[in-house]
C-alpha atoms as a PDB file:
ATOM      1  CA  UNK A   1    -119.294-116.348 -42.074  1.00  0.00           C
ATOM      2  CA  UNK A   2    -119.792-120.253 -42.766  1.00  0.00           C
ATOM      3  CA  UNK A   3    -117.927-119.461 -46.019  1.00  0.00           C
ATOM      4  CA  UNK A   4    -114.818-117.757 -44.387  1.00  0.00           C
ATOM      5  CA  UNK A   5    -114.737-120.604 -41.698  1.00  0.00           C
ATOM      6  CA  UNK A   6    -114.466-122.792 -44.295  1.00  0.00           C
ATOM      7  CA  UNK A   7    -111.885-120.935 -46.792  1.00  0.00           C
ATOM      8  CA  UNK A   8    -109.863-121.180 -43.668  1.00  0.00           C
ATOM      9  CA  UNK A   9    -110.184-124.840 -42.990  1.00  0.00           C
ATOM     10  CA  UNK A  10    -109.375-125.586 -46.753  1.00  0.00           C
ATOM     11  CA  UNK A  11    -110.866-128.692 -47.398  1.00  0.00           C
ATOM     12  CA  UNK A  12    -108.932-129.943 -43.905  1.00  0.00           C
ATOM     13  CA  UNK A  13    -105.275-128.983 -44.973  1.00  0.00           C
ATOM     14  CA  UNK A  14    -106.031-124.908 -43.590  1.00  0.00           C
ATOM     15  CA  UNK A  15    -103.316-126.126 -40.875  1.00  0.00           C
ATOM     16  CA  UNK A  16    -100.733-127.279 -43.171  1.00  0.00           C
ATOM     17  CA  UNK A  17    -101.918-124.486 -45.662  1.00  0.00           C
ATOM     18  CA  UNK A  18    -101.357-121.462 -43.624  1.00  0.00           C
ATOM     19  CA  UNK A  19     -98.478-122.886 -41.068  1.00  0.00           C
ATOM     20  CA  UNK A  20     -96.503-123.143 -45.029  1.00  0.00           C
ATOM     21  CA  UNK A  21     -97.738-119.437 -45.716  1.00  0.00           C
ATOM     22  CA  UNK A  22     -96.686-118.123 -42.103  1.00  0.00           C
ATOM     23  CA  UNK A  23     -93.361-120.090 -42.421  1.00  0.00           C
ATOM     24  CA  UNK A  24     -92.753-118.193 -45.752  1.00  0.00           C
ATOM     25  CA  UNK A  25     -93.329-114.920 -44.496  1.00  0.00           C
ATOM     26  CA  UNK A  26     -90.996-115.181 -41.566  1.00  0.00           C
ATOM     27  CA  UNK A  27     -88.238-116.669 -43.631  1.00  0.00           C
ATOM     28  CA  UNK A  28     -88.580-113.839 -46.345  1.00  0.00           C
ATOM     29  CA  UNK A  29     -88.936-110.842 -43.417  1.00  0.00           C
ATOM     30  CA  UNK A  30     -85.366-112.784 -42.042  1.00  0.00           C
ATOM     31  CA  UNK A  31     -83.985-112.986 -45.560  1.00  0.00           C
ATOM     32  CA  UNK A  32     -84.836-108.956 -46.034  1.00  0.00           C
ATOM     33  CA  UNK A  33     -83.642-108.514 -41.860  1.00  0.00           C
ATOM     34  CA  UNK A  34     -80.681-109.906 -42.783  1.00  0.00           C
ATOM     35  CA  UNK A  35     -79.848-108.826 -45.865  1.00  0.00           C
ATOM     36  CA  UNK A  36     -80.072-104.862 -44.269  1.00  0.00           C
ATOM     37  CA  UNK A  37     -78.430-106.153 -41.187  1.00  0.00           C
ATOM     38  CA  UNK A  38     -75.446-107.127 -43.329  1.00  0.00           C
ATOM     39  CA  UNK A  39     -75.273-103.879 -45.495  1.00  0.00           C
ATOM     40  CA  UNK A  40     -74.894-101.911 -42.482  1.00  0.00           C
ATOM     41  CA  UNK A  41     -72.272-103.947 -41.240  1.00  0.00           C
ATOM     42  CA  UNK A  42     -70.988-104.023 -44.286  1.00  0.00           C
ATOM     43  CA  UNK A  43     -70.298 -99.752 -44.756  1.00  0.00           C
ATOM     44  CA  UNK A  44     -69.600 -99.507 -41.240  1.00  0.00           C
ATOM     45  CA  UNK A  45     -66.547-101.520 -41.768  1.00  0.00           C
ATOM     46  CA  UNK A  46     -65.652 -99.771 -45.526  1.00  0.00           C
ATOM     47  CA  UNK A  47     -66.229 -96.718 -43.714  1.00  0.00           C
ATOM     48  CA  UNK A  48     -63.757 -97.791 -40.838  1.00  0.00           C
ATOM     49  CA  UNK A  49     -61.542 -99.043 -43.593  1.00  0.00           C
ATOM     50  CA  UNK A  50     -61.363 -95.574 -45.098  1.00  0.00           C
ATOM     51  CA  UNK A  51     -61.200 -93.583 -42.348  1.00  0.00           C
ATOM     52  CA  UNK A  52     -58.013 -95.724 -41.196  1.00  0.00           C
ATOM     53  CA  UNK A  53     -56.244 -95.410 -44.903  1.00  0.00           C
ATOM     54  CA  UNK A  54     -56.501 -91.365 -44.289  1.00  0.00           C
END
């Protein structure tokens, strides 16, 4: 277990190592959140659009 303590620590940069990687993965789950957020928006209001045009 020494081993994975120390993977973890990295040499003494673990903090700024995996505080990078956990910034990363909550930007990219935002950029994907966002990005379906948007689509749905986005054919609600072209469905809106047609359903006003008919």
């Amino acid at each position: 277990m020494n081993s994975f303590s120390a993977f973890l620590q990295m040499g003494g940069y673990g903090a700024y190592v995996w505080s990078a990687y956990a910034v990363t993965a909550l930007v990219l789950a935002a950029n994907v959140f966002f990005a379906w957020r948007g689509k749905r928006e986005g054919l609600r209001a072209a469905k809106k659009r047609r359903e006003e045009k008919q």
